[in-house]
N, C-alpha and C. Protein backbone atom coordinates (compact mmCIF):
# COMPACT_ATOMS: atom_id res chain seq x y z
N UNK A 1 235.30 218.14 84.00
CA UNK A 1 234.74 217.31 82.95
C UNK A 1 234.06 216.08 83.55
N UNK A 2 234.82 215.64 84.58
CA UNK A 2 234.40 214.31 85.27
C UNK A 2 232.68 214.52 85.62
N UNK A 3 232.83 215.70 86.70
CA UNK A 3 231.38 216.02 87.12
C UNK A 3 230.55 216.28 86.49
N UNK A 4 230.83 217.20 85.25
CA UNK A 4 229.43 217.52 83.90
C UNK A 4 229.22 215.70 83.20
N UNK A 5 230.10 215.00 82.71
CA UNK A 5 229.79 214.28 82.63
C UNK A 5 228.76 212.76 84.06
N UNK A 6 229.29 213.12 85.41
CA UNK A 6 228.43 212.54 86.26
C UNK A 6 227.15 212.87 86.34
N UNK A 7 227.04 214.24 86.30
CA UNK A 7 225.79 215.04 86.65
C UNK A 7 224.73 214.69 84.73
N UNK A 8 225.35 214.70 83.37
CA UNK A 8 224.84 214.62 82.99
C UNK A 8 224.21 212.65 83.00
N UNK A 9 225.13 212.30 83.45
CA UNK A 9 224.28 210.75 83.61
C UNK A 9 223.21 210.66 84.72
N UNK A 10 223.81 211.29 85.44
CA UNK A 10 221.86 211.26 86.59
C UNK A 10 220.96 212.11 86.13
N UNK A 11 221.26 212.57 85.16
CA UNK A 11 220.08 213.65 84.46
C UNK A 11 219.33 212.60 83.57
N UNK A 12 220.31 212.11 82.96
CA UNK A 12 219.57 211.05 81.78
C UNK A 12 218.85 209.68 82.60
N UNK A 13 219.43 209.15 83.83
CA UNK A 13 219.02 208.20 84.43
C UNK A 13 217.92 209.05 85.26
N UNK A 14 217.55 210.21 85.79
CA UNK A 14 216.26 210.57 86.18
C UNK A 14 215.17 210.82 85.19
N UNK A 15 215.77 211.39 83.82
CA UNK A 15 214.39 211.21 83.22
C UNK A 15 214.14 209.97 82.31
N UNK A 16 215.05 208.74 82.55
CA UNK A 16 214.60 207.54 82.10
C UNK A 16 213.82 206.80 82.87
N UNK A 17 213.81 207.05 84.53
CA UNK A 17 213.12 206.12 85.51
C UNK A 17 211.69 207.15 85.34
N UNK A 18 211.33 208.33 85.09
CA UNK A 18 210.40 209.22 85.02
C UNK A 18 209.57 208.52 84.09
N UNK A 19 209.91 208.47 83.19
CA UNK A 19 209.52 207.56 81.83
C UNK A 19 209.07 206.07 82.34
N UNK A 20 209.59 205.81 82.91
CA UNK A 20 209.34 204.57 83.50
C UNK A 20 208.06 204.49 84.92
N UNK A 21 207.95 205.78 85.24
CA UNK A 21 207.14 205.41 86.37
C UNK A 21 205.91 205.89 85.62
N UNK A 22 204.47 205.12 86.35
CA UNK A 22 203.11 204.50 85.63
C UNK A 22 202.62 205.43 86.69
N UNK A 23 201.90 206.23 86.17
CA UNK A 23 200.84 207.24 86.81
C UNK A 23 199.64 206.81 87.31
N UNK A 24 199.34 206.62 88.34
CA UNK A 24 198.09 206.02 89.25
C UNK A 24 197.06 206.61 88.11
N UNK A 25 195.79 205.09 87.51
CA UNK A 25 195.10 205.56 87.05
C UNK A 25 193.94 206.44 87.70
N UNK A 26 193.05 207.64 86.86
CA UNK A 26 191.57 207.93 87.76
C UNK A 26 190.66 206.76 88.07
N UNK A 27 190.77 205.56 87.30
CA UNK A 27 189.82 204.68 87.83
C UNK A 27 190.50 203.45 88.55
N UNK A 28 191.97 203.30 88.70
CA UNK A 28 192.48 202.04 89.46
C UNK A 28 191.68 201.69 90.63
N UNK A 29 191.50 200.39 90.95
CA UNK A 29 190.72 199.74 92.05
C UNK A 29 189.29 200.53 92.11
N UNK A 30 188.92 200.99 91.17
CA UNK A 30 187.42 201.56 91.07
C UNK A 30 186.63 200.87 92.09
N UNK A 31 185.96 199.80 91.76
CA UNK A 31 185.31 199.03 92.70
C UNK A 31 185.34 198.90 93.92
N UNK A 32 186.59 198.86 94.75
CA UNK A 32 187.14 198.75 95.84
C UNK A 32 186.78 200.01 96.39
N UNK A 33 186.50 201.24 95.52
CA UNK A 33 186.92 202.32 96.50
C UNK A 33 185.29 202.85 96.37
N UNK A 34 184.92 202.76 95.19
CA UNK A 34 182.97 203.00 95.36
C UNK A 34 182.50 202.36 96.47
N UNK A 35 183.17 200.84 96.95
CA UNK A 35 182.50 199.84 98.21
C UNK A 35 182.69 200.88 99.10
N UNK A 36 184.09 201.10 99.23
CA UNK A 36 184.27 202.16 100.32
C UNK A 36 183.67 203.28 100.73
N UNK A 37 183.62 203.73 100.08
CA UNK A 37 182.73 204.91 100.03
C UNK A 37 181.44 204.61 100.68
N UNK A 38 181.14 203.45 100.16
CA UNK A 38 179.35 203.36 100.42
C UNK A 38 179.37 202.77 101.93
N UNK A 39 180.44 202.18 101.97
CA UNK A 39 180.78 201.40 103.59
C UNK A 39 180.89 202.64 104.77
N UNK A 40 181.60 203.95 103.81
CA UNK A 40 181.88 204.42 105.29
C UNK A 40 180.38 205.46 105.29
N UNK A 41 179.40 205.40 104.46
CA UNK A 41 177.96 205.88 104.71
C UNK A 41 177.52 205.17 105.52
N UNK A 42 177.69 203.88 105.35
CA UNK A 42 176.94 202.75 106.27
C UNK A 42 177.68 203.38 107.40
N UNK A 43 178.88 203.33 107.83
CA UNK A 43 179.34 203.08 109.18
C UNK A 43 178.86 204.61 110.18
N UNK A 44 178.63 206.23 109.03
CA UNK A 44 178.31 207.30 109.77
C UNK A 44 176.94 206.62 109.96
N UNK A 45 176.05 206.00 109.10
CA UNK A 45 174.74 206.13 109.27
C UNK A 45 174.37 204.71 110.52
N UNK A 46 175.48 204.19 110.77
CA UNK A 46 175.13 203.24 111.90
C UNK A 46 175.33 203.81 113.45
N UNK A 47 176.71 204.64 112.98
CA UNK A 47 177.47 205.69 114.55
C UNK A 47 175.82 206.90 114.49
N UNK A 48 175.13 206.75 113.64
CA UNK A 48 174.34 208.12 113.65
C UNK A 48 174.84 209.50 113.89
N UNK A 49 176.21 209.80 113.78
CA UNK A 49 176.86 210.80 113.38
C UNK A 49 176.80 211.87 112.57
N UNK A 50 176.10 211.26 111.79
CA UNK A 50 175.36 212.87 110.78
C UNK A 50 173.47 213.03 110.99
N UNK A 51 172.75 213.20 111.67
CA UNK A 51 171.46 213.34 111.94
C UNK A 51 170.93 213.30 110.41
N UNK A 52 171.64 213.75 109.53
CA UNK A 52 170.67 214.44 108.22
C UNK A 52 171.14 213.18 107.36
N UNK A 53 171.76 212.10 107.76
CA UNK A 53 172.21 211.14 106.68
C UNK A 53 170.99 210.21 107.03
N UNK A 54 170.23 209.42 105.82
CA UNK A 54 169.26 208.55 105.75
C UNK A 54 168.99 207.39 104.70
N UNK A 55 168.49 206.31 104.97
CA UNK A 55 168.74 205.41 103.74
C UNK A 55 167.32 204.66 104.02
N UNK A 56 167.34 203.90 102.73
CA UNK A 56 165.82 203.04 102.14
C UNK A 56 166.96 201.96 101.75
N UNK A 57 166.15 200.90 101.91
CA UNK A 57 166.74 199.74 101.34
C UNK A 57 165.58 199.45 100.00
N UNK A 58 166.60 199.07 98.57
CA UNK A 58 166.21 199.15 98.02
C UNK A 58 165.36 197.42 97.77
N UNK A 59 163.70 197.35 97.10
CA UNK A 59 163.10 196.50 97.36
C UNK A 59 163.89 195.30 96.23
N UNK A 60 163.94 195.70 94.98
CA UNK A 60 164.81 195.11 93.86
C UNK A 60 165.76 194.26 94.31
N UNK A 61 166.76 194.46 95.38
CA UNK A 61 167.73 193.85 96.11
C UNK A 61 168.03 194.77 97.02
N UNK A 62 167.02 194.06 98.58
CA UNK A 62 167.43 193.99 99.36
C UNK A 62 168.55 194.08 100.50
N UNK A 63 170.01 193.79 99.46
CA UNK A 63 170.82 193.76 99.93
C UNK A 63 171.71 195.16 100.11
N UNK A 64 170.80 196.05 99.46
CA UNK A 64 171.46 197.17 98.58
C UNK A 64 170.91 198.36 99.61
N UNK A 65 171.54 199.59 100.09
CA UNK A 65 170.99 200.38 100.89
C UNK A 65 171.77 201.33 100.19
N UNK A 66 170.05 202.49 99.97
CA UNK A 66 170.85 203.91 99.23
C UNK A 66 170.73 204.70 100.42
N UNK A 67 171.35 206.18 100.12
CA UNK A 67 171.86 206.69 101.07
C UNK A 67 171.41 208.12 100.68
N UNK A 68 170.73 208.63 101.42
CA UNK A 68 170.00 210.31 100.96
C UNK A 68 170.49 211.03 102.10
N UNK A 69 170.25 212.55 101.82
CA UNK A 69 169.77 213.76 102.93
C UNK A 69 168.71 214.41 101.88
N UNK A 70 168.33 215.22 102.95
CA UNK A 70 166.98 215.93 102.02
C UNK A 70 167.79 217.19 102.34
N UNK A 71 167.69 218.25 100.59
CA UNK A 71 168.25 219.57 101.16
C UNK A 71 167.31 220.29 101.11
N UNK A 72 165.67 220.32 101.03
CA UNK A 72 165.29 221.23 101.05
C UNK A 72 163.68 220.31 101.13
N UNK A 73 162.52 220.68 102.06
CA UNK A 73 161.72 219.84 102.19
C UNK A 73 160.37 220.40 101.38
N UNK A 74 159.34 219.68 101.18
CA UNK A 74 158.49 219.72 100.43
C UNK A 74 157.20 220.90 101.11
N UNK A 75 156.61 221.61 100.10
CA UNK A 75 155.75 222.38 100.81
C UNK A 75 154.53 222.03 99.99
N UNK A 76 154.64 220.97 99.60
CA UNK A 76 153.35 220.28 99.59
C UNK A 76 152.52 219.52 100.33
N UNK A 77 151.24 218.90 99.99
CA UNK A 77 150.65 218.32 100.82
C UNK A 77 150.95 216.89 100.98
N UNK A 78 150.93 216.32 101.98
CA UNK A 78 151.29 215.03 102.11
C UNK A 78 150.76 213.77 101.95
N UNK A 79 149.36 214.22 100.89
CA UNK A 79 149.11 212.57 100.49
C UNK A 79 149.42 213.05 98.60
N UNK A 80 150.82 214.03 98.44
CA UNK A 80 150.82 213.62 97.15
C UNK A 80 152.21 212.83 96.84
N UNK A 81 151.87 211.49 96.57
CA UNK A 81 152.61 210.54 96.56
C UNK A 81 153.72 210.19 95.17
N UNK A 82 154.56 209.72 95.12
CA UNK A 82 154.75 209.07 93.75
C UNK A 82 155.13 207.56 93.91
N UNK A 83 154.97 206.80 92.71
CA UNK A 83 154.77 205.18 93.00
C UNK A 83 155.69 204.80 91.49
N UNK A 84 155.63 203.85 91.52
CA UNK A 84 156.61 202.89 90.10
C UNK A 84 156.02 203.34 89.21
N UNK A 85 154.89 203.43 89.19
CA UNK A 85 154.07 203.73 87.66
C UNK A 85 153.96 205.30 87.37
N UNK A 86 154.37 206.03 88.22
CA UNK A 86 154.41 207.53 88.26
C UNK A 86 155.13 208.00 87.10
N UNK A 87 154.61 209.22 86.75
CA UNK A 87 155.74 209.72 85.84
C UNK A 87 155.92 211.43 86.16
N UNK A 88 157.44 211.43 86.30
CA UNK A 88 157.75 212.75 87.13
C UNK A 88 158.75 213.45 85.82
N UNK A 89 158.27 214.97 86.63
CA UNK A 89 159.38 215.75 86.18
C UNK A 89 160.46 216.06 87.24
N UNK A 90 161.58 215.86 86.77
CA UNK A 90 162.86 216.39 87.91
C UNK A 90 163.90 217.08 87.42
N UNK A 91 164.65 217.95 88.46
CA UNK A 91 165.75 218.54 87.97
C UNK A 91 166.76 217.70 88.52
N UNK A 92 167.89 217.42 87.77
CA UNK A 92 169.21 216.26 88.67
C UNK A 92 170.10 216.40 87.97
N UNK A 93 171.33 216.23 88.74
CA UNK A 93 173.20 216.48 88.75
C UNK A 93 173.33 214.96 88.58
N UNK A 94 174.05 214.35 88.27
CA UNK A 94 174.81 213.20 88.95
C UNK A 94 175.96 213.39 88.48
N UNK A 95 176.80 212.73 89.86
CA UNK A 95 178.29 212.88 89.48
C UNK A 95 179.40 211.57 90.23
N UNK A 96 180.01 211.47 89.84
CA UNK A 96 180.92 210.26 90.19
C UNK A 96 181.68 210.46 91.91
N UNK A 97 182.39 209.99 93.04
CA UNK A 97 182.77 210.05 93.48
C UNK A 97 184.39 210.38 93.35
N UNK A 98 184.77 211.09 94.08
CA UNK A 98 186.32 211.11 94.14
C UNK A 98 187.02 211.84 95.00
N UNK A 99 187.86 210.43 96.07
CA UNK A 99 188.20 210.77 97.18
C UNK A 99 189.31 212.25 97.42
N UNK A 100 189.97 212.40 96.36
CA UNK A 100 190.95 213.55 96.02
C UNK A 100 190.16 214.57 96.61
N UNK A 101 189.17 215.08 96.18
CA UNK A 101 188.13 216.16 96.44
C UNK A 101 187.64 215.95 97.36
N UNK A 102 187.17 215.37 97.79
CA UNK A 102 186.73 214.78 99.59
C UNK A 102 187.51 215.24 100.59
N UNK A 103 188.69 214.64 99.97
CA UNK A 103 189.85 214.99 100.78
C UNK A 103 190.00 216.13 101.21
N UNK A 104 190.10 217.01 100.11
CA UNK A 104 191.23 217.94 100.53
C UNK A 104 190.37 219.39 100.59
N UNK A 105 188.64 218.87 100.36
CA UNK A 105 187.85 220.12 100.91
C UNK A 105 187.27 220.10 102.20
N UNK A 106 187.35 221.30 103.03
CA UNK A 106 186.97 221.05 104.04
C UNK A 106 185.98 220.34 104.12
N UNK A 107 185.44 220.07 105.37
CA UNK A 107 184.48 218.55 105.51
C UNK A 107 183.10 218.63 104.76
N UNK A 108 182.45 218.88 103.66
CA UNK A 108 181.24 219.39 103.12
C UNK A 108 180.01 218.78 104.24
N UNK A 109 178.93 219.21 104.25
CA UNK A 109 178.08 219.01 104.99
C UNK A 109 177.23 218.03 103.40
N UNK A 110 177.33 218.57 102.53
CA UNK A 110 177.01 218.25 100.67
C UNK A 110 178.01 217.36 100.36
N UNK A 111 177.76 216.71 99.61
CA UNK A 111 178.78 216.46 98.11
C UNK A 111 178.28 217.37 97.16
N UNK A 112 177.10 217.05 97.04
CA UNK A 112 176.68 217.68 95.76
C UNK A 112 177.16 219.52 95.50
N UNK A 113 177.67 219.91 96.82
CA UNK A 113 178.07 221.37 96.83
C UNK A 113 179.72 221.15 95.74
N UNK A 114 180.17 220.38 96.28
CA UNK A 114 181.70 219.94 95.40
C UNK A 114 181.29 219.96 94.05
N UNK A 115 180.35 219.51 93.27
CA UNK A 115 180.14 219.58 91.79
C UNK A 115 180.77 220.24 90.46
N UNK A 116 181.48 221.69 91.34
CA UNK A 116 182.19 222.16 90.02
C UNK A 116 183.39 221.54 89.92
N UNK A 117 184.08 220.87 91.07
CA UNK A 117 185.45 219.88 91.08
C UNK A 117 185.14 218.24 90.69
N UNK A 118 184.10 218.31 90.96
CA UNK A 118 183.50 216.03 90.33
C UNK A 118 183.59 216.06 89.36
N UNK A 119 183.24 214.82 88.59
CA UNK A 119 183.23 214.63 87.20
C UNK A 119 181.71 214.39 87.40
N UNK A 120 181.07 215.51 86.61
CA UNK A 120 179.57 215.11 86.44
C UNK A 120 179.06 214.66 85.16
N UNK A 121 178.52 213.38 85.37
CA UNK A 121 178.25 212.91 83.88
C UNK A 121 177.14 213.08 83.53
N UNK A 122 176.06 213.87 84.10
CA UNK A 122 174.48 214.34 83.76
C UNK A 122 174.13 214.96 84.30
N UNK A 123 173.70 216.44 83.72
CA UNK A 123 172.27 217.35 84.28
C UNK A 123 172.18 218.24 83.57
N UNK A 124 170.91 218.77 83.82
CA UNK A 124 169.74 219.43 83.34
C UNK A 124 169.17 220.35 83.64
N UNK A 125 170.54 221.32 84.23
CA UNK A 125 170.25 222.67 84.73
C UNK A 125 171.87 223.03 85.31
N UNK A 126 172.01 224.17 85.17
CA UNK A 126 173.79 225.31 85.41
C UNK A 126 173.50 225.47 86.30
N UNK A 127 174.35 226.11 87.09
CA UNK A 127 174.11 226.46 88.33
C UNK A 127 174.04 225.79 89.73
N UNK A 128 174.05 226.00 90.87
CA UNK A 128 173.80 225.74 92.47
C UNK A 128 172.78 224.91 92.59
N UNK A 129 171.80 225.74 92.06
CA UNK A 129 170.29 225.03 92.08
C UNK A 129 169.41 225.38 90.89
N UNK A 130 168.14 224.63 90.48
CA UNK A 130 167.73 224.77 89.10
C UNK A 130 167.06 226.93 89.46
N UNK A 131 166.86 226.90 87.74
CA UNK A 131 166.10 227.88 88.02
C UNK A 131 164.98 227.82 86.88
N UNK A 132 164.73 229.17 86.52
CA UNK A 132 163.52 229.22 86.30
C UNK A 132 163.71 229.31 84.39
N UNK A 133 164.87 229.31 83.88
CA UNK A 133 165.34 228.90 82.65
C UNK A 133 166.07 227.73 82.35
N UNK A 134 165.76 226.54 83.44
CA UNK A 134 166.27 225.30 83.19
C UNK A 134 165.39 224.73 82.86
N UNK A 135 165.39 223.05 82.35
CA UNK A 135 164.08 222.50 82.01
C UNK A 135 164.53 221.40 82.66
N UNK A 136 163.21 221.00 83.81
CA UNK A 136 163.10 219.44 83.66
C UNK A 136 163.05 218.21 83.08
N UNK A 137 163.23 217.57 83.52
CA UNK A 137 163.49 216.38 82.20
C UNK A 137 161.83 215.30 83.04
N UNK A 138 161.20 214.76 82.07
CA UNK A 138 160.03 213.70 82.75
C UNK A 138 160.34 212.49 82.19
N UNK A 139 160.13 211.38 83.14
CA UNK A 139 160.21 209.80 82.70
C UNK A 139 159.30 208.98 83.65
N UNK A 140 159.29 207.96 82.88
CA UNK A 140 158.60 207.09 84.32
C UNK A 140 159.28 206.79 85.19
N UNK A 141 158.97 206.10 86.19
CA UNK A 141 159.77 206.03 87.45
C UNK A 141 160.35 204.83 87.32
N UNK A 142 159.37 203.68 86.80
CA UNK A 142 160.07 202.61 86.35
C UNK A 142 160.92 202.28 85.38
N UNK A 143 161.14 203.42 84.49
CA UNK A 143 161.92 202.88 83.53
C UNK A 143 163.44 203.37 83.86
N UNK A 144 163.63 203.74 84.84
CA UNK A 144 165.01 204.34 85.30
C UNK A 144 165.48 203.37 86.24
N UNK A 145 167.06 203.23 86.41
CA UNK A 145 167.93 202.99 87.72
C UNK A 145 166.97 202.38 88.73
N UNK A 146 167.09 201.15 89.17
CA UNK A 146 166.54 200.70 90.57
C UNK A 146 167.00 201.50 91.23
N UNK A 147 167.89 202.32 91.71
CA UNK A 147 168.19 202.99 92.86
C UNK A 147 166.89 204.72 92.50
N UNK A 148 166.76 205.00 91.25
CA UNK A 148 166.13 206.05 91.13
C UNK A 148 164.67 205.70 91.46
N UNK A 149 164.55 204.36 91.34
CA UNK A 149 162.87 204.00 91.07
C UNK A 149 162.73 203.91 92.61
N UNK A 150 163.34 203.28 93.35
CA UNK A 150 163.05 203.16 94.90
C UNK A 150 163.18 204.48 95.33
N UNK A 151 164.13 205.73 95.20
CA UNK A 151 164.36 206.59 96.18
C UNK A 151 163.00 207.83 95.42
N UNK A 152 162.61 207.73 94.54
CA UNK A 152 161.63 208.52 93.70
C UNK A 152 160.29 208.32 94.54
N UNK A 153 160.00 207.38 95.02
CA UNK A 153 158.51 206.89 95.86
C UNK A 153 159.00 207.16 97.28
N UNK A 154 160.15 207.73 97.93
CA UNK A 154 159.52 208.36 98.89
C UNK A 154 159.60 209.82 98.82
N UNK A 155 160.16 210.55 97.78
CA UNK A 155 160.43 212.05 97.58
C UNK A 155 159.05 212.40 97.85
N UNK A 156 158.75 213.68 97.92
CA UNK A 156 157.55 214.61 97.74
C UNK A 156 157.36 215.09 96.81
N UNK A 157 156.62 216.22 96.21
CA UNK A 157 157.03 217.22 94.87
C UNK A 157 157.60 218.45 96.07
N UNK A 158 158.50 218.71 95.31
CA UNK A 158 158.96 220.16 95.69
C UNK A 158 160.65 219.54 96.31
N UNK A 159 160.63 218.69 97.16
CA UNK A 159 161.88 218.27 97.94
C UNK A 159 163.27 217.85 97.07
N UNK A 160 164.14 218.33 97.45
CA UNK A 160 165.25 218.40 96.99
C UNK A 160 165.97 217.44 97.79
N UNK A 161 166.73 216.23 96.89
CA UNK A 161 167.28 215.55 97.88
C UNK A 161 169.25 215.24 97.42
N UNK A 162 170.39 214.96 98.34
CA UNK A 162 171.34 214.56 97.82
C UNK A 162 171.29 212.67 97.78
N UNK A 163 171.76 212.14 97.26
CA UNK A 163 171.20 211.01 96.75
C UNK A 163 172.59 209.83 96.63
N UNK A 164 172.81 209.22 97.15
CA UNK A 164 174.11 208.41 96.93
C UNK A 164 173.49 206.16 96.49
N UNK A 165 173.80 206.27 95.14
CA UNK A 165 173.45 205.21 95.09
C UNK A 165 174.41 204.24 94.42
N UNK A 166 174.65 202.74 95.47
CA UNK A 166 175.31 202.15 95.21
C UNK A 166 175.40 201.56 93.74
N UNK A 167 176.50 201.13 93.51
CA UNK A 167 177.00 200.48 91.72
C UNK A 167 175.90 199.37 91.24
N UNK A 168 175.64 198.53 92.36
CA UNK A 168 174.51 197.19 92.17
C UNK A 168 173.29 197.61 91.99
N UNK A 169 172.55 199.29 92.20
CA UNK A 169 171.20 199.33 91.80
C UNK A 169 171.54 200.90 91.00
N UNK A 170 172.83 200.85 90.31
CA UNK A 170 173.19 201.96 89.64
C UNK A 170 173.17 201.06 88.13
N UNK A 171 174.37 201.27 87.49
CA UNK A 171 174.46 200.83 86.27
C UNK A 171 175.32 199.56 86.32
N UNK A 172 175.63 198.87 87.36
CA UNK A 172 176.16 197.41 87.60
C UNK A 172 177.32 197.66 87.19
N UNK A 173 178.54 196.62 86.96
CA UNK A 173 179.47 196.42 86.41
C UNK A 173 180.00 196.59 85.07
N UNK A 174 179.30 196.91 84.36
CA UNK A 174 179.19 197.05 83.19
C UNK A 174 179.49 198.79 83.18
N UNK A 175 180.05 199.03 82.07
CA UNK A 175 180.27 200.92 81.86
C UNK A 175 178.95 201.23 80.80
N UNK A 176 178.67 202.09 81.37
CA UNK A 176 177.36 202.74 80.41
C UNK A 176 177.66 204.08 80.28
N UNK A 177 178.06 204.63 78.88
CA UNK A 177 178.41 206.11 78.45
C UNK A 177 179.21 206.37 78.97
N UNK A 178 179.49 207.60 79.45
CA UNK A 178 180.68 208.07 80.62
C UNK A 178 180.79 207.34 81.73
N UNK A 179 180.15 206.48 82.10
CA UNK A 179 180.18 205.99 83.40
C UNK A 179 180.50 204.87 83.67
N UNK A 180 181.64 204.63 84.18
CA UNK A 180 182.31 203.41 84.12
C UNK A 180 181.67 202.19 85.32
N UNK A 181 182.24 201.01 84.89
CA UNK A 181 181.64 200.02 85.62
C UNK A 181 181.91 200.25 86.87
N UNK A 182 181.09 199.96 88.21
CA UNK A 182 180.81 199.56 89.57
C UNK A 182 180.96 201.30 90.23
N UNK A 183 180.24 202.21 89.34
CA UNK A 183 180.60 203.83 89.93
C UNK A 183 179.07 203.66 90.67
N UNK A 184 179.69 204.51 92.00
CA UNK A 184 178.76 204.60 93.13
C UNK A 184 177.99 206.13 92.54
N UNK A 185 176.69 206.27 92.42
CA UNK A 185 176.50 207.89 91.65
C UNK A 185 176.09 208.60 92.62
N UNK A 186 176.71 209.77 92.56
CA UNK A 186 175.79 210.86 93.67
C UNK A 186 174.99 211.69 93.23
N UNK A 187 173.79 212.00 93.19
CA UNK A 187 172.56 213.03 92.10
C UNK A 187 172.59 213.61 93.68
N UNK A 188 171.75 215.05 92.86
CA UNK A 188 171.42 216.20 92.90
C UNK A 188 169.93 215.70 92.64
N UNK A 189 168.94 216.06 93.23
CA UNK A 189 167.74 215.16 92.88
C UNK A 189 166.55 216.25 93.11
N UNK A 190 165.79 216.92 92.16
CA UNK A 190 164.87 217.47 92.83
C UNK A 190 163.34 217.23 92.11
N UNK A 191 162.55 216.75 92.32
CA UNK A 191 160.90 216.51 91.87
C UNK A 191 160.27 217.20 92.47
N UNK A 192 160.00 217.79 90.32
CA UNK A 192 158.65 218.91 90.50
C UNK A 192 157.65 218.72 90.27
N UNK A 193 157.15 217.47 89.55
CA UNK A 193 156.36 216.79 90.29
C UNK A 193 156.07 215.26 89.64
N UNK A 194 154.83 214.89 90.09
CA UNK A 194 154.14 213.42 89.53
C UNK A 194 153.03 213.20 89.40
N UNK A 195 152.80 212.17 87.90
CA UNK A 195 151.53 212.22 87.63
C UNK A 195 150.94 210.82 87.73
């Protein structure tokens, strides 16, 4: 009797401290860990450790460096340009960061390959890559994301790029729709073209 009654008090005292313990939120220290993220781009893209990792500093603020690879290059000609006043059609993913998935997949050469495990809060085509029953979406170049408007003028038409842009030339501190304040975004980026 002694023991059913011992054993039933650590039963009740384990699922009262259970009750009691606070489940790490998905967004705790958000900020802290988007910096991170973008810090340890800076630090491969300073070791030059990934050849295919590349960045533009964005002109808006200066202070701000986005972070691309190109997955697939343009087979167009090379004086067709796009500029601020451009207005393009593109196919694009974007999706939030999250180190869980980083983690625990082997080392991606992509993020954007991880996509069916991210939280993607926009796009405009199923699948790997667009096809030929997806639709592009067109806007101006200026009326989007400083990070979209800078990395859009050096794309080509045709080039497919992965795209990592910091929170300060993303949607700032502030949460906009699904997307919570100081999220670092990663797009899927491809322009088909500009007019």
């Amino acid at each position: 009797m002694k023991k059913t009654t011992y054993l039933l008090s650590l039963l009740v005292l384990a699922i009262t401290a259970c009750e009691e313990t606070e489940e790490v939120g998905k967004y705790d220290n958000w900020q802290a860990r988007n910096e991170a993220f973008i810090d340890s781009l800076q630090n491969i893209y300073d070791a030059k450790s990934d050849p295919e990792l590349l960045s533009v500093i964005d002109q808006r603020d200066k202070s701000q460096r986005i972070f691309y690879k190109k997955l697939q290059g343009s087979t167009i000609k090379e004086d067709e340009s796009t500029f601020s006043t451009s207005t393009v059609n593109v196919f694009y993913r974007g999706m939030l960061i999250n180190e869980q998935v980083f983690a625990t997949a082997p080392t991606p050469k992509y993020y954007t390959s991880l996509y069916k495990k991210l939280d993607v809060f926009d796009q405009n085509f199923t699948g790997d890559n667009p096809s030929e029953f997806d639709n592009f979406t067109t806007f101006k170049v200026n009326e989007v994301i400083s990070g979209w408007t800078e990395i859009l003028q050096y794309m080509k038409i045709g080039e497919r790029w992965e795209i990592y842009i910091p929170w300060k030339v993303a949607y700032g501190s502030e949460k906009y729709d699904v997307i919570p304040g100081y999220s670092t975004l990663i797009f899927y980026l491809q322009l088909e073209n500009s007019k």
